[in-house]
Protein backbone atom coordinates (compact mmCIF):
# COMPACT_ATOMS: atom_id res chain seq x y z
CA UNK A 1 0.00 0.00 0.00
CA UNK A 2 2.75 2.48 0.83
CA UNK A 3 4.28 1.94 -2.52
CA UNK A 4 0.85 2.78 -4.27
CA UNK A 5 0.85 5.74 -2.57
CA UNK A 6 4.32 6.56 -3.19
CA UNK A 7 3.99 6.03 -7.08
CA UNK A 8 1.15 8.32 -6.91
CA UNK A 9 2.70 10.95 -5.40
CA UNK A 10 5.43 10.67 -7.99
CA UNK A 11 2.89 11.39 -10.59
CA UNK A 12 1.37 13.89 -9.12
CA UNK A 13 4.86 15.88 -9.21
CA UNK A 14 5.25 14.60 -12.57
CA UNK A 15 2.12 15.58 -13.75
CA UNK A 16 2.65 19.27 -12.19
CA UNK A 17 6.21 19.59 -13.36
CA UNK A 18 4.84 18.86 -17.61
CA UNK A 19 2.40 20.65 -17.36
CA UNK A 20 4.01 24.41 -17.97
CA UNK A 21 6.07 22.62 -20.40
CA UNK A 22 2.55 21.80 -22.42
CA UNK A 23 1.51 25.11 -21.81
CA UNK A 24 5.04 26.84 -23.25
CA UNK A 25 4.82 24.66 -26.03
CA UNK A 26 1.53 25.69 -27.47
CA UNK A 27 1.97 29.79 -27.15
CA UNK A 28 3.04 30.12 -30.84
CA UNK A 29 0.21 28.61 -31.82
CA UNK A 30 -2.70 31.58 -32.70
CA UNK A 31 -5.68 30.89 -30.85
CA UNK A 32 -7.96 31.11 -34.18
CA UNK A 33 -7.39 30.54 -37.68
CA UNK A 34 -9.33 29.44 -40.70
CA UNK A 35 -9.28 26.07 -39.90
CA UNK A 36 -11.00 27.17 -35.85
CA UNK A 37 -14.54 25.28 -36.35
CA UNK A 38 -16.77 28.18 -37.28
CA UNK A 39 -18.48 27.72 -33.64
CA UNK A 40 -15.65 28.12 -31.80
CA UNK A 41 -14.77 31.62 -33.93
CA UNK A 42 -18.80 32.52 -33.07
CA UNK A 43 -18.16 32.08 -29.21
CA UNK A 44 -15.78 34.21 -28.95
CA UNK A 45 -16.28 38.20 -28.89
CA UNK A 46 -13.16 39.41 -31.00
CA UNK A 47 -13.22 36.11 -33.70
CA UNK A 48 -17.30 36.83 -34.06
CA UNK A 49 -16.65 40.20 -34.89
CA UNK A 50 -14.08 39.28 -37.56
CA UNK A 51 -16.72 36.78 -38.88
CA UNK A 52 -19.13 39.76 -38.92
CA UNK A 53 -17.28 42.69 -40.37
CA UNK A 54 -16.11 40.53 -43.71
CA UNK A 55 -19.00 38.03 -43.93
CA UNK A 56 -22.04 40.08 -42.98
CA UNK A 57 -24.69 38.31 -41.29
CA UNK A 58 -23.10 34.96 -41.21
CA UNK A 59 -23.29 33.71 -37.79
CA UNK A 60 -27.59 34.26 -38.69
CA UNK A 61 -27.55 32.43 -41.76
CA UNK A 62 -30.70 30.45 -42.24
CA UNK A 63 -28.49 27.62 -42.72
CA UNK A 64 -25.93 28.18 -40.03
CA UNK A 65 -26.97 24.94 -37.51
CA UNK A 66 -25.74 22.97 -40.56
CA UNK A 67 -22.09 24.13 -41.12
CA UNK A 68 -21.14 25.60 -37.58
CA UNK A 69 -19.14 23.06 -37.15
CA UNK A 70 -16.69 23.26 -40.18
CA UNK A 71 -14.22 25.52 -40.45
CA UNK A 72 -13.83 28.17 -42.65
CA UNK A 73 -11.67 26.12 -45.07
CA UNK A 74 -13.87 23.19 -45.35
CA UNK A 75 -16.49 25.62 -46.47
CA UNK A 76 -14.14 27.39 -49.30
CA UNK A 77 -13.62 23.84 -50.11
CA UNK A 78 -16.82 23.10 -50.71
CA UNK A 79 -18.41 26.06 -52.05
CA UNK A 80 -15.67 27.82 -53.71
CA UNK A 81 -17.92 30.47 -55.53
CA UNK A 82 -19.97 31.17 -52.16
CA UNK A 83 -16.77 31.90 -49.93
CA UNK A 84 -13.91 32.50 -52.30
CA UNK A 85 -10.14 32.06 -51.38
CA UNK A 86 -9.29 35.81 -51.23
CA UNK A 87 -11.81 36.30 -48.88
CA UNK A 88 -10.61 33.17 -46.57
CA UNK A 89 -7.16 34.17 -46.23
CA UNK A 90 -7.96 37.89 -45.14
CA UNK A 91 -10.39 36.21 -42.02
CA UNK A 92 -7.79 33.73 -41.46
CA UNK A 93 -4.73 36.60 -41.50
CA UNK A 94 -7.57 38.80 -38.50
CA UNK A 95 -8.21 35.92 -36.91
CA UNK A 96 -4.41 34.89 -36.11
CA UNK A 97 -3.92 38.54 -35.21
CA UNK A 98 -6.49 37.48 -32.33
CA UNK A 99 -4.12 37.72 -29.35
CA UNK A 100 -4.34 34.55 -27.03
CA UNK A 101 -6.26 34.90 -23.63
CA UNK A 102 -4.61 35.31 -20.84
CA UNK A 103 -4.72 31.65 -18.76
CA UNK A 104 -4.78 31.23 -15.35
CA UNK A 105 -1.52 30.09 -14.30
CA UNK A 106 -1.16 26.06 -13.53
CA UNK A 107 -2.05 25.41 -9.39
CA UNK A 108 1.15 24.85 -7.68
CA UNK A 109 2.49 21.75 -7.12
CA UNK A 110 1.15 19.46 -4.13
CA UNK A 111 3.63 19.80 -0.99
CA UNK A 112 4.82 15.90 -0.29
CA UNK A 113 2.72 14.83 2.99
CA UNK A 114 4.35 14.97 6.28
CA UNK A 115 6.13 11.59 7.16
CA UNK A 116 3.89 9.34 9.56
CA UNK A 117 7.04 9.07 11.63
CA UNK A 118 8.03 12.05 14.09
CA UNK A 119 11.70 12.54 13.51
CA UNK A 120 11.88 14.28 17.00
């Protein structure tokens, strides 16, 4: 039993030690693009207004329940004449412009518990 819980505590740290590593790793990454579901670029405040200013009324197409939840490429894809490629790579250029949100910073790591064994 005290080895199970001894392995576990190793995880834990191990677990808390990747994790800002993860979290490094992804910061080039834009937080939108033109491959963002379309859904995803709705839900948000600053990508929705990008949506809005180049494709008026999009987000209340009649049809928009159907292709929320392709991205912007899959649609040029399909229906090249309706969303033309000029008009995909200025969102997508806005949208990567979209600054990341700030993240709450990872919960610090758990403090190993106390020994069951005074040392006094």
């Amino acid at each position: 039993m005290r080895t199970g819980f001894r392995i576990l505590q190793l995880a834990i740290a191990l677990q808390a030690t990747a994790a800002p590593l993860h979290a490094a790793a992804g910061q080039d990454k834009p937080p939108f693009s033109a491959r963002t579901p379309i859904e995803q670029l709705a839900a948000n405040p600053a990508a929705k207004a990008v949506l809005e200013r180049e494709l008026p009324g999009f987000t209340a197409h009649p049809q928009y329940d159907q292709f929320k939840a392709m991205s912007l490429e899959t649609l040029e894809a399909m229906f090249p004449d309706a969303v033309p490629h000029a008009r995909v790579k200025a969102i997508d250029a806005a949208l990567r412009a979209i600054p990341s949100p700030a993240k709450a910073p990872p919960p610090p790591a758990m403090a190993p518990s106390p020994s069951p064994i005074d040392p006094r």
